[in-house]
PDB file of N, CA and C in Angstrom:
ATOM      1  N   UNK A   1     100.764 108.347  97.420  1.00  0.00           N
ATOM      2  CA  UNK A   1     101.666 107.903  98.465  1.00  0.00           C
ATOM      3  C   UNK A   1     100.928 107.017  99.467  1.00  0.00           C
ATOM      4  N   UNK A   2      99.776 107.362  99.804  1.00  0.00           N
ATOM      5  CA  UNK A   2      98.976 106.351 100.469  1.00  0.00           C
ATOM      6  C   UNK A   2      98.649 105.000  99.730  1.00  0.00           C
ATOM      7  N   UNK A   3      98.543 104.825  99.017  1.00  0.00           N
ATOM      8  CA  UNK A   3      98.369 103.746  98.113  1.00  0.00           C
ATOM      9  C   UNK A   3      99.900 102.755  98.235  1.00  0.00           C
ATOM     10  N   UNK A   4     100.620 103.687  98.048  1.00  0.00           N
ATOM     11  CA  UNK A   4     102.191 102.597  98.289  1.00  0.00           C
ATOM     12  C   UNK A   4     102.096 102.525  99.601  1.00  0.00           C
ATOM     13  N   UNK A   5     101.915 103.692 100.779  1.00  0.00           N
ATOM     14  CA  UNK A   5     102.253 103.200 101.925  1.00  0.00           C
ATOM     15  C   UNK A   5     101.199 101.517 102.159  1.00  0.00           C
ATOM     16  N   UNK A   6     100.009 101.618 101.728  1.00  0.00           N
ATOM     17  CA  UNK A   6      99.340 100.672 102.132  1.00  0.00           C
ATOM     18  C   UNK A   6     100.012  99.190 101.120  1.00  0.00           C
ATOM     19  N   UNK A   7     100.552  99.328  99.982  1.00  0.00           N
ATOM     20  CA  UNK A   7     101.168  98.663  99.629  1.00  0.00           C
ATOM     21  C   UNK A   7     102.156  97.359 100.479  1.00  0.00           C
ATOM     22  N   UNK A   8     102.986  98.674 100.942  1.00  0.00           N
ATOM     23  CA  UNK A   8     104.149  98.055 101.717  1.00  0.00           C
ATOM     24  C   UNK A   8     103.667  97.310 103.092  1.00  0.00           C
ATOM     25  N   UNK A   9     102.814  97.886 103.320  1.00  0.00           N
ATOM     26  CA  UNK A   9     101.902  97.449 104.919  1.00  0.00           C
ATOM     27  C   UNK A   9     101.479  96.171 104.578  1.00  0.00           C
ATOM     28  N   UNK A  10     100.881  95.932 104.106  1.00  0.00           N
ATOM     29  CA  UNK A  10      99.984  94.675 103.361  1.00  0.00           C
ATOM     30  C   UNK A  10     100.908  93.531 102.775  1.00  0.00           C
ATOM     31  N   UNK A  11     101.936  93.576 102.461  1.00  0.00           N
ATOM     32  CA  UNK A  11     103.190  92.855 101.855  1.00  0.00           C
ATOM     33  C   UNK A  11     103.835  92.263 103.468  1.00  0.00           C
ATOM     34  N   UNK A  12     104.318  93.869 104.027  1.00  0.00           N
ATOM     35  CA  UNK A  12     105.246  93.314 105.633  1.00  0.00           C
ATOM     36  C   UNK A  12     103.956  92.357 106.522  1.00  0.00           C
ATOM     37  N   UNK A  13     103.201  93.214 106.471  1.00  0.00           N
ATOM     38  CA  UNK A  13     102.218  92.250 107.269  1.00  0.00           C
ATOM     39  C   UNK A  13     101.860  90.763 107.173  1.00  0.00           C
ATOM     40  N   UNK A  14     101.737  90.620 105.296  1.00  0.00           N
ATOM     41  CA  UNK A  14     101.747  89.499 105.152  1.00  0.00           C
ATOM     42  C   UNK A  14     102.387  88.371 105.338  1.00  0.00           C
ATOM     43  N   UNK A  15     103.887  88.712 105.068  1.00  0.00           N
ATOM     44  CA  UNK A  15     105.009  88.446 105.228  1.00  0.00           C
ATOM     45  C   UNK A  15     105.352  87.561 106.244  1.00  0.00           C
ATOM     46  N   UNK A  16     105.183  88.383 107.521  1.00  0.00           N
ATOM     47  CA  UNK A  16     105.412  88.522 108.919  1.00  0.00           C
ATOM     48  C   UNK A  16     104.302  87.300 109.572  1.00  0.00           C
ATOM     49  N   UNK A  17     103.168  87.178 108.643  1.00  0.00           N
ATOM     50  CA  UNK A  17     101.965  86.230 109.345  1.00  0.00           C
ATOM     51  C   UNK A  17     102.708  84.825 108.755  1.00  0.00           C
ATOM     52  N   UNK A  18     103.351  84.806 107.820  1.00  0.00           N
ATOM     53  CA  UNK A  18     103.984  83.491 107.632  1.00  0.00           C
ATOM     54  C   UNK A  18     105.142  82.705 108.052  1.00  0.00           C
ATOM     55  N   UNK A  19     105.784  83.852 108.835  1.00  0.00           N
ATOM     56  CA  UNK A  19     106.786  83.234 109.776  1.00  0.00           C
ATOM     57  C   UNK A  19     106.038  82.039 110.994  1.00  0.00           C
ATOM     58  N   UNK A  20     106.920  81.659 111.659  1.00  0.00           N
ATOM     59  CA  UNK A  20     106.494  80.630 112.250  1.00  0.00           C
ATOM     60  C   UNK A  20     106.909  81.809 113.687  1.00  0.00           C
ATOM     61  N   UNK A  21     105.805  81.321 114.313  1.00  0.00           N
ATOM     62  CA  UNK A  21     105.511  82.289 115.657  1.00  0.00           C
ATOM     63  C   UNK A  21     105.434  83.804 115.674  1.00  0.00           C
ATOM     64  N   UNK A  22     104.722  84.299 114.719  1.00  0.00           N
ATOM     65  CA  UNK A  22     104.771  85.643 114.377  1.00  0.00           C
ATOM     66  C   UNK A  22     103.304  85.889 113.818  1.00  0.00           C
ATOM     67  N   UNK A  23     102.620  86.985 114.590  1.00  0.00           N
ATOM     68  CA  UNK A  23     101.270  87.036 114.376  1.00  0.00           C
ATOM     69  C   UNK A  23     101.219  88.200 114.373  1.00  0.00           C
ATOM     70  N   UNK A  24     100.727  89.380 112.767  1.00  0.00           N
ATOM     71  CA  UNK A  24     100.905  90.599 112.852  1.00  0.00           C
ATOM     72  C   UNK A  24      99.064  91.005 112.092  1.00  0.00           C
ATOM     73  N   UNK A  25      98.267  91.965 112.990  1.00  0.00           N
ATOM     74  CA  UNK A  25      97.962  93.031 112.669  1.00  0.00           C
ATOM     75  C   UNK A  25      98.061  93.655 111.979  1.00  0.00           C
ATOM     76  N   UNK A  26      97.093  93.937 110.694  1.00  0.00           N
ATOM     77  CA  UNK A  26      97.231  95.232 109.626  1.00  0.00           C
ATOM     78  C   UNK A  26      96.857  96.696 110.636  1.00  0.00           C
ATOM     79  N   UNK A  27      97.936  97.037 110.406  1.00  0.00           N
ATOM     80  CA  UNK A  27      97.412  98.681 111.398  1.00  0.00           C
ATOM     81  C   UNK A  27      96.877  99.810 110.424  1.00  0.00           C
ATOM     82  N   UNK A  28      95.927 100.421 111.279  1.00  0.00           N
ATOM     83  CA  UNK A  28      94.764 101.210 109.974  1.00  0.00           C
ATOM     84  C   UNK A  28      95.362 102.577 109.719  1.00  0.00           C
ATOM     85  N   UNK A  29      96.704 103.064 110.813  1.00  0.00           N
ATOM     86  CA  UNK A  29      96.980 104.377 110.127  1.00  0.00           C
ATOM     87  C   UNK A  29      97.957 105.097 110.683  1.00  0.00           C
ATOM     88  N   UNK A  30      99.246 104.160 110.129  1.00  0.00           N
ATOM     89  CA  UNK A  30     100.602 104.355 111.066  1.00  0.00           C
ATOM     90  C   UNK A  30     101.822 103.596 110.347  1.00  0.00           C
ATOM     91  N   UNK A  31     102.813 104.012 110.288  1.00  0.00           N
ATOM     92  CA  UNK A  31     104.214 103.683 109.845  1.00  0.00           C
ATOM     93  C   UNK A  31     104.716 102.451 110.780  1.00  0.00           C
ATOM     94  N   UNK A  32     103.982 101.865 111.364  1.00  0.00           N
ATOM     95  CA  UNK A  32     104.138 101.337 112.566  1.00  0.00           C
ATOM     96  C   UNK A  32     103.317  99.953 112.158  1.00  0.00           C
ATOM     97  N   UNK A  33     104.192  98.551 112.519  1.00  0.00           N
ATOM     98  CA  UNK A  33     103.452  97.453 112.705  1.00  0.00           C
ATOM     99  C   UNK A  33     103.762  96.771 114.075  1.00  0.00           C
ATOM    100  N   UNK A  34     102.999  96.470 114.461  1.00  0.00           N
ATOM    101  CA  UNK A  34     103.324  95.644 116.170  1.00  0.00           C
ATOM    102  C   UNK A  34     102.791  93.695 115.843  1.00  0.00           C
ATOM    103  N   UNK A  35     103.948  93.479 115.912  1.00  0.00           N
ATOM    104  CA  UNK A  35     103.483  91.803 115.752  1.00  0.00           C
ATOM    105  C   UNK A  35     103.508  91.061 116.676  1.00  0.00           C
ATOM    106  N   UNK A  36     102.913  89.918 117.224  1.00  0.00           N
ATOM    107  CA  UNK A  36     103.225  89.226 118.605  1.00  0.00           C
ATOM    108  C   UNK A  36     103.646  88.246 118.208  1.00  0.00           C
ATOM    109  N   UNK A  37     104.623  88.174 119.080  1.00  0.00           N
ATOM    110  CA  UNK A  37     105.728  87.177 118.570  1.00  0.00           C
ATOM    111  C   UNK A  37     106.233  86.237 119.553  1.00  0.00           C
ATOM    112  N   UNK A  38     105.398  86.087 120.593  1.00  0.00           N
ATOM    113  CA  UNK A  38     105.359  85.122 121.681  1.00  0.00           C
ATOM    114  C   UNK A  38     104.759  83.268 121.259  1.00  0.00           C
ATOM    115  N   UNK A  39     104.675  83.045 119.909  1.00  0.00           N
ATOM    116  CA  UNK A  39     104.883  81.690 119.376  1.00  0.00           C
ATOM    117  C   UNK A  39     106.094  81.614 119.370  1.00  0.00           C
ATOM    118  N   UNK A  40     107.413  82.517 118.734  1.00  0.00           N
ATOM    119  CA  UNK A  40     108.405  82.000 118.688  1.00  0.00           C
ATOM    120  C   UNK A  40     109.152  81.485 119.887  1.00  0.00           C
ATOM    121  N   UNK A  41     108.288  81.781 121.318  1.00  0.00           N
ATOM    122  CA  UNK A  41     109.130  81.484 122.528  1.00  0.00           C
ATOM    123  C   UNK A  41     109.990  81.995 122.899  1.00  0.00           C
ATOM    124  N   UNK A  42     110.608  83.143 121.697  1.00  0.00           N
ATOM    125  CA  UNK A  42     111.528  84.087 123.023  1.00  0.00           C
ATOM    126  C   UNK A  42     111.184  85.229 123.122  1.00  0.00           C
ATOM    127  N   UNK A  43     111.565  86.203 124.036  1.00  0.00           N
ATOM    128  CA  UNK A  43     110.935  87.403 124.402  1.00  0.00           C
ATOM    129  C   UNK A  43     111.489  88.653 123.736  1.00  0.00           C
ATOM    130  N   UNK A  44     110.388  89.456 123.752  1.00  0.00           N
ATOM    131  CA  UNK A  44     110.929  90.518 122.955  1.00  0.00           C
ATOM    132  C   UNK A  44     112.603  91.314 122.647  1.00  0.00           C
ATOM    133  N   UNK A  45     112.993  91.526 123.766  1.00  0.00           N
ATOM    134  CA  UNK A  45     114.261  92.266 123.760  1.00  0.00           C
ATOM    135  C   UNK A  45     115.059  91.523 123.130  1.00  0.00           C
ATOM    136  N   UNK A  46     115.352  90.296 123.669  1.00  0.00           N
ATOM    137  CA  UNK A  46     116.588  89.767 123.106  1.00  0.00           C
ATOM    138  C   UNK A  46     116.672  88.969 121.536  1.00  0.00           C
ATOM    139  N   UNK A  47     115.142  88.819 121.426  1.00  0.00           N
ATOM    140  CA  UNK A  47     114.774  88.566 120.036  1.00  0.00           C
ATOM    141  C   UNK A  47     115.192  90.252 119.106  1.00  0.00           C
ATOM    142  N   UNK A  48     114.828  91.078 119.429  1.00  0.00           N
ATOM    143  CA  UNK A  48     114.933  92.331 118.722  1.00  0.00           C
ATOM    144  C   UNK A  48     116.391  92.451 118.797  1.00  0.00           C
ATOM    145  N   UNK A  49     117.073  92.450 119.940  1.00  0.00           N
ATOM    146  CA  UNK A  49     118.798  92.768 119.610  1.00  0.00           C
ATOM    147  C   UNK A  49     119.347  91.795 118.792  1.00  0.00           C
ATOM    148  N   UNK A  50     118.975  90.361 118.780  1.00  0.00           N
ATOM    149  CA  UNK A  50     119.155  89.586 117.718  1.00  0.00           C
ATOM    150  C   UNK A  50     119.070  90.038 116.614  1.00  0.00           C
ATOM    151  N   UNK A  51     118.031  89.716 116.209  1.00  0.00           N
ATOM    152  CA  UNK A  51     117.876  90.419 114.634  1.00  0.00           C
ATOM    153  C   UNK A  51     118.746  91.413 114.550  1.00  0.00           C
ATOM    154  N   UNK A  52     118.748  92.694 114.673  1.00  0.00           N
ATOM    155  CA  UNK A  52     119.880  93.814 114.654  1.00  0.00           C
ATOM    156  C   UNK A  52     120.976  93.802 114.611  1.00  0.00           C
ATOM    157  N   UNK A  53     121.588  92.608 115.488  1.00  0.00           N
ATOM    158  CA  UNK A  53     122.824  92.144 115.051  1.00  0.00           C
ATOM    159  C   UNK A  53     123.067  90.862 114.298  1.00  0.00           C
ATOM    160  N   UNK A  54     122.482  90.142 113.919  1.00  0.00           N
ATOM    161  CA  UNK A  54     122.637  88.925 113.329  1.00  0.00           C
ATOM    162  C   UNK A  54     121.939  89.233 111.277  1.00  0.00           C
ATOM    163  N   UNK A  55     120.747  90.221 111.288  1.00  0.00           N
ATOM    164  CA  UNK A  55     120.426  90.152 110.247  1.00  0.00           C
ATOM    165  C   UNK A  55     120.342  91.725 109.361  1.00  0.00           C
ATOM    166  N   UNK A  56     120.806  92.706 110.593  1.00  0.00           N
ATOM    167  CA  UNK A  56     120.742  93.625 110.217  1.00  0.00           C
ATOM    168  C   UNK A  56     119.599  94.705 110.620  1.00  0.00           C
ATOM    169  N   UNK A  57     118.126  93.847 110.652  1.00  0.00           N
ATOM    170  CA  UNK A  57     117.046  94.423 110.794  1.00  0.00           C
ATOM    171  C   UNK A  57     116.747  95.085 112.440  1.00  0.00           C
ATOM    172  N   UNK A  58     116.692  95.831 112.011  1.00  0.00           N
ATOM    173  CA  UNK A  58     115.964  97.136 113.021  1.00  0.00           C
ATOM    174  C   UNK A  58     114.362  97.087 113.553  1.00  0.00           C
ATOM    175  N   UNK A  59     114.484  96.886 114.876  1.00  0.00           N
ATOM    176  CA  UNK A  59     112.785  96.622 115.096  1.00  0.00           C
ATOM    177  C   UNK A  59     112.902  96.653 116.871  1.00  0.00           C
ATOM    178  N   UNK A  60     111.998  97.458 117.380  1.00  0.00           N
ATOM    179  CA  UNK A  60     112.081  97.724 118.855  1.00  0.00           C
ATOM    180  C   UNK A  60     111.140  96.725 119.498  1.00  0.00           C
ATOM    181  N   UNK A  61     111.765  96.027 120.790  1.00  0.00           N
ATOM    182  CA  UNK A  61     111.230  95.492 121.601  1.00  0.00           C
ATOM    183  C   UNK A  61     109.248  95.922 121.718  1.00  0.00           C
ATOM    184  N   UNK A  62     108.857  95.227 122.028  1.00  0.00           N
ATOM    185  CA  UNK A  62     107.022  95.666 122.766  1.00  0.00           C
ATOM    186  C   UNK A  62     107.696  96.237 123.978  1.00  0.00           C
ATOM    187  N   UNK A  63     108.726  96.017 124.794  1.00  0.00           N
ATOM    188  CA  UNK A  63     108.834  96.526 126.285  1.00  0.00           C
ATOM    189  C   UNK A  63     109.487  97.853 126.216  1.00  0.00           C
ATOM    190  N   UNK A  64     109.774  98.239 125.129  1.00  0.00           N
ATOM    191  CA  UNK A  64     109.700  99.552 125.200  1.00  0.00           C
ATOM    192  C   UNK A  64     108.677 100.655 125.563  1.00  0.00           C
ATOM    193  N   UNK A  65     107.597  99.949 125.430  1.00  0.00           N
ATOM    194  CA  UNK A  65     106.410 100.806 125.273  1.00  0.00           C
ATOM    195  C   UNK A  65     105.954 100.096 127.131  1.00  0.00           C
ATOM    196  N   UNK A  66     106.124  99.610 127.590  1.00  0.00           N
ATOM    197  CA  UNK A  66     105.961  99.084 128.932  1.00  0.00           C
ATOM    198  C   UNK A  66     105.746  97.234 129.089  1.00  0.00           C
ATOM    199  N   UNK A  67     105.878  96.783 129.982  1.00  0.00           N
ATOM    200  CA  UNK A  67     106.012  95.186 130.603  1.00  0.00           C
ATOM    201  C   UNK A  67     104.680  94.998 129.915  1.00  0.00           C
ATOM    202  N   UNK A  68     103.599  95.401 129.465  1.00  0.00           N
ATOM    203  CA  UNK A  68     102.783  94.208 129.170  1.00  0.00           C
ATOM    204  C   UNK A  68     102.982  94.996 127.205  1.00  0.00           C
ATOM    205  N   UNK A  69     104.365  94.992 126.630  1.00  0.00           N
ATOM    206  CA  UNK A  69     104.654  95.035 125.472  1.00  0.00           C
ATOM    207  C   UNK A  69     105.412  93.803 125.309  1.00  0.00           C
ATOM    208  N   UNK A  70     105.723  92.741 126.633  1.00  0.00           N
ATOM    209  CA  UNK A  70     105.891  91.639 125.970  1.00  0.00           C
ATOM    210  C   UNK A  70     105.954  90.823 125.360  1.00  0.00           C
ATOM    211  N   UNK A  71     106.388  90.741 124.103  1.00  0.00           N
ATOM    212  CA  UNK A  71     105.591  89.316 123.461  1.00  0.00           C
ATOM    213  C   UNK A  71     105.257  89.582 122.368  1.00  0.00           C
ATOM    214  N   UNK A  72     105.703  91.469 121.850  1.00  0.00           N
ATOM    215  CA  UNK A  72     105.862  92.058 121.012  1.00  0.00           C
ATOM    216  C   UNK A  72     106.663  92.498 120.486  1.00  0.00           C
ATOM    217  N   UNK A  73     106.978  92.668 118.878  1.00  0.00           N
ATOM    218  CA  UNK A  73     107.794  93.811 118.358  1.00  0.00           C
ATOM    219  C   UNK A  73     107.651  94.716 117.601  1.00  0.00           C
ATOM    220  N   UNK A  74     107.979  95.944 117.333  1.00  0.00           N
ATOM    221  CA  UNK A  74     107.482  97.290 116.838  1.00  0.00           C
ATOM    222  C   UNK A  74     108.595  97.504 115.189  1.00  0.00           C
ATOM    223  N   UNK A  75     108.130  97.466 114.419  1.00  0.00           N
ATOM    224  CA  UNK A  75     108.823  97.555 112.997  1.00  0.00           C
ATOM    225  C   UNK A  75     108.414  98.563 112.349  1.00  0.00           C
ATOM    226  N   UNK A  76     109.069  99.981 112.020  1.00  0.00           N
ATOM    227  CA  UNK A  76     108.613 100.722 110.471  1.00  0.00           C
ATOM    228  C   UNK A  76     108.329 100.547 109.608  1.00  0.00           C
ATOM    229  N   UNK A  77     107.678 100.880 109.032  1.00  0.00           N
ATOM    230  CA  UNK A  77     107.475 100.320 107.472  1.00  0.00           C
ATOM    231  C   UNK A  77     107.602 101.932 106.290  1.00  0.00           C
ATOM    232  N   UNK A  78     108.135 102.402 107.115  1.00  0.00           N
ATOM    233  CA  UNK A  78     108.504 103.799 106.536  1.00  0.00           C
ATOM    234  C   UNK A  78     110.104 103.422 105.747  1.00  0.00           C
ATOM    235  N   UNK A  79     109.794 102.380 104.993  1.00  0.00           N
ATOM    236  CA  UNK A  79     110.999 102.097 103.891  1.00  0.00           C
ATOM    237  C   UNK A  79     110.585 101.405 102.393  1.00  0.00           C
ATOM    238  N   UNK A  80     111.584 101.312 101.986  1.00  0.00           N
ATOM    239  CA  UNK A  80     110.988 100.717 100.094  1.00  0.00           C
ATOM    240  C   UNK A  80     110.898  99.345 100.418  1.00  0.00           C
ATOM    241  N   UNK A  81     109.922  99.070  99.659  1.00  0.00           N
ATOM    242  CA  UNK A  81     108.936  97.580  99.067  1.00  0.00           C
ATOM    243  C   UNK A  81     110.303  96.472  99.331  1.00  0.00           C
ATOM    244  N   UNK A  82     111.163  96.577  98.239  1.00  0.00           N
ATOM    245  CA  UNK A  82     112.461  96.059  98.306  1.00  0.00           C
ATOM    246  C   UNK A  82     112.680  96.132  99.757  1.00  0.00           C
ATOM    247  N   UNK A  83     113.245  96.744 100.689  1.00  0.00           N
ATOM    248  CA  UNK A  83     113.990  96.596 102.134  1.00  0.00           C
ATOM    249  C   UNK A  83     113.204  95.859 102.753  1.00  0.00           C
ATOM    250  N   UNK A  84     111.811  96.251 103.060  1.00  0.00           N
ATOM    251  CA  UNK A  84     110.782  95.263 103.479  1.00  0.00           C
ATOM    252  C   UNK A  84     110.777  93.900 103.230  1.00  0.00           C
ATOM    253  N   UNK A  85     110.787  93.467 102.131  1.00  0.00           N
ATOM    254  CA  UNK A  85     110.577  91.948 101.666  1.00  0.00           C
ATOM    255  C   UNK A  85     111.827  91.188 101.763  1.00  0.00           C
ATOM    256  N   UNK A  86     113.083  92.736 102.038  1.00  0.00           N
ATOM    257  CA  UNK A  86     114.313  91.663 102.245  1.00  0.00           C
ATOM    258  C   UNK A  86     114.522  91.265 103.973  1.00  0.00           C
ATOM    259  N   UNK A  87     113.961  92.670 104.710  1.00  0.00           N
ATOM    260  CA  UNK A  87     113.607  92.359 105.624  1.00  0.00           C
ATOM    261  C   UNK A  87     112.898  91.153 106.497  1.00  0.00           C
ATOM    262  N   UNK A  88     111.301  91.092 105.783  1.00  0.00           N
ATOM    263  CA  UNK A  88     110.854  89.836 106.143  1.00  0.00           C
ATOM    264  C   UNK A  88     111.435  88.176 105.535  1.00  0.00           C
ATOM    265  N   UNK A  89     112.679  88.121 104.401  1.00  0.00           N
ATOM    266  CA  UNK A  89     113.571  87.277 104.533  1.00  0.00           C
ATOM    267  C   UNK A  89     114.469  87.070 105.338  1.00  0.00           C
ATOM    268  N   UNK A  90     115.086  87.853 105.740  1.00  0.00           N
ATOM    269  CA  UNK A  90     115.887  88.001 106.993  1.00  0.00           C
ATOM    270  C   UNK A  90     115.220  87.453 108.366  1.00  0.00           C
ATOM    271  N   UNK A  91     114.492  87.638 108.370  1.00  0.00           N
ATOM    272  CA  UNK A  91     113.942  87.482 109.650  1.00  0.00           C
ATOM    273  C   UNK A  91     113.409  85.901 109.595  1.00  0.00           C
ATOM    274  N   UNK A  92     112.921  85.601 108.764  1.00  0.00           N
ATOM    275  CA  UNK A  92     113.049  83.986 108.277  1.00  0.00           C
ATOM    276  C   UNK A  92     113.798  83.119 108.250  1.00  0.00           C
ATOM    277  N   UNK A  93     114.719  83.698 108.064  1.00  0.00           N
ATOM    278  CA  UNK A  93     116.222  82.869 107.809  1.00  0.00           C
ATOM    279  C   UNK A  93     116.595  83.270 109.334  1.00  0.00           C
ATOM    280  N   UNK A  94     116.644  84.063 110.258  1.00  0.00           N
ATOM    281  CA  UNK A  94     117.042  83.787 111.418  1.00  0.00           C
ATOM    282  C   UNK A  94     116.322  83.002 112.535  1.00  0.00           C
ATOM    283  N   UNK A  95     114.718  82.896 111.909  1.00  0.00           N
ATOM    284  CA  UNK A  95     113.810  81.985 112.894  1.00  0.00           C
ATOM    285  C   UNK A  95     114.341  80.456 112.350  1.00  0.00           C
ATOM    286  N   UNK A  96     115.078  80.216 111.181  1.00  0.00           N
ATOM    287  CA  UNK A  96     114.966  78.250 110.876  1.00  0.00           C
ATOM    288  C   UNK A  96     115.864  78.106 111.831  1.00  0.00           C
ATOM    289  N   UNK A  97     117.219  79.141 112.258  1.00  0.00           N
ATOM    290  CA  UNK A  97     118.609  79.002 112.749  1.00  0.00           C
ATOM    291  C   UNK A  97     118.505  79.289 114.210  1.00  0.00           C
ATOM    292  N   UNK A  98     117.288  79.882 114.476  1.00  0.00           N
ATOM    293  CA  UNK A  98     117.718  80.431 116.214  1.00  0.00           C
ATOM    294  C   UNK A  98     117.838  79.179 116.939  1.00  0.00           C
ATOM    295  N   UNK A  99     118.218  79.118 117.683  1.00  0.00           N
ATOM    296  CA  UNK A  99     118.418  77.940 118.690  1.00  0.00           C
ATOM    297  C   UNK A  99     116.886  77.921 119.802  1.00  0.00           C
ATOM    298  N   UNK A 100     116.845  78.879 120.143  1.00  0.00           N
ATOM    299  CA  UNK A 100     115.465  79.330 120.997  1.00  0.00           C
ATOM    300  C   UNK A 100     114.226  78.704 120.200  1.00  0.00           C
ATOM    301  N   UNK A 101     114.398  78.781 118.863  1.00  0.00           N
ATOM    302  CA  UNK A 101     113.196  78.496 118.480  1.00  0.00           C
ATOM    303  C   UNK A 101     112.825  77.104 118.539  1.00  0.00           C
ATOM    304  N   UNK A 102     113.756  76.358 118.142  1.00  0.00           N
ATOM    305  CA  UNK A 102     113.864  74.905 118.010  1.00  0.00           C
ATOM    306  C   UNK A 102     113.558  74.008 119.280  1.00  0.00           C
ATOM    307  N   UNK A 103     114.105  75.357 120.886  1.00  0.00           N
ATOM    308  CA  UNK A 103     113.907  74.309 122.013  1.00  0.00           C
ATOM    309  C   UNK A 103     112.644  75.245 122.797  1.00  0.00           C
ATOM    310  N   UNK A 104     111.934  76.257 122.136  1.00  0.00           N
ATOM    311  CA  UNK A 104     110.672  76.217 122.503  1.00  0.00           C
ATOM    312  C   UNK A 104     109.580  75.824 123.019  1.00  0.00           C
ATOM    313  N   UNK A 105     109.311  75.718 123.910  1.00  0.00           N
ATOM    314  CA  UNK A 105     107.675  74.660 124.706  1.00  0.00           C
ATOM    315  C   UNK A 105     108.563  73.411 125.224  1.00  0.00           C
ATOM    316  N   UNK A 106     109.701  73.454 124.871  1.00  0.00           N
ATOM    317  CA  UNK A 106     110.489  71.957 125.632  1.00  0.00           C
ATOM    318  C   UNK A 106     110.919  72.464 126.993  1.00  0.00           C
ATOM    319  N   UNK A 107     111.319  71.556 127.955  1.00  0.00           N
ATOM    320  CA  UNK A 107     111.603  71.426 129.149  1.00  0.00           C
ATOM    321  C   UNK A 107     111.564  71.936 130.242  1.00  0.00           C
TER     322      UNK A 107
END
């Protein structure tokens, strides 16, 4: 079971480093990935309620955990290989479309 969990870790993680403004940490021993996601230019919360409602995916703000969780988001990986990878599609397909992303570092 450790062997798949590290599986799935290593896949989301990877995943997640190829989005555009998304910079994730392999974490050494936790169901838990924290990615910073302050390239994409928008801030945690409303990026996280996004996703949740737009793609489905489930993933808690960094400001949950307190104000300097900014700029972060908190994802399980306590799910199958499959949900994960459809996951980190999802989340792809909502960074080409966000509007935020596109007017980023502008004005």
């Amino acid at each position: 079971m450790v062997a798949e969990f590290q599986r799935r870790r290593d896949m989301f993680c990877a995943g997640l480093n190829q989005l555009p403004g998304f910079r994730c940490p392999i974490p050494r021993g936790a169901f838990y990935v924290f990615p910073n996601i302050s390239g994409t230019g928008m801030n945690s919360k409303p990026l996280a309620d996004a996703l949740l409602a737009e793609t489905g995916v489930a993933g808690l703000s960094g400001t949950a955990f307190g104000a300097q969780g900014e700029g972060y988001l908190r994802f399980s990986i306590a799910n199958s290989y499959e949900n994960l990878a459809k996951a980190v599609d999802r989340i792809g397909a909502f960074l080409k479309h966000a509007p935020l992303v596109e007017t980023a570092g502008r004005g």
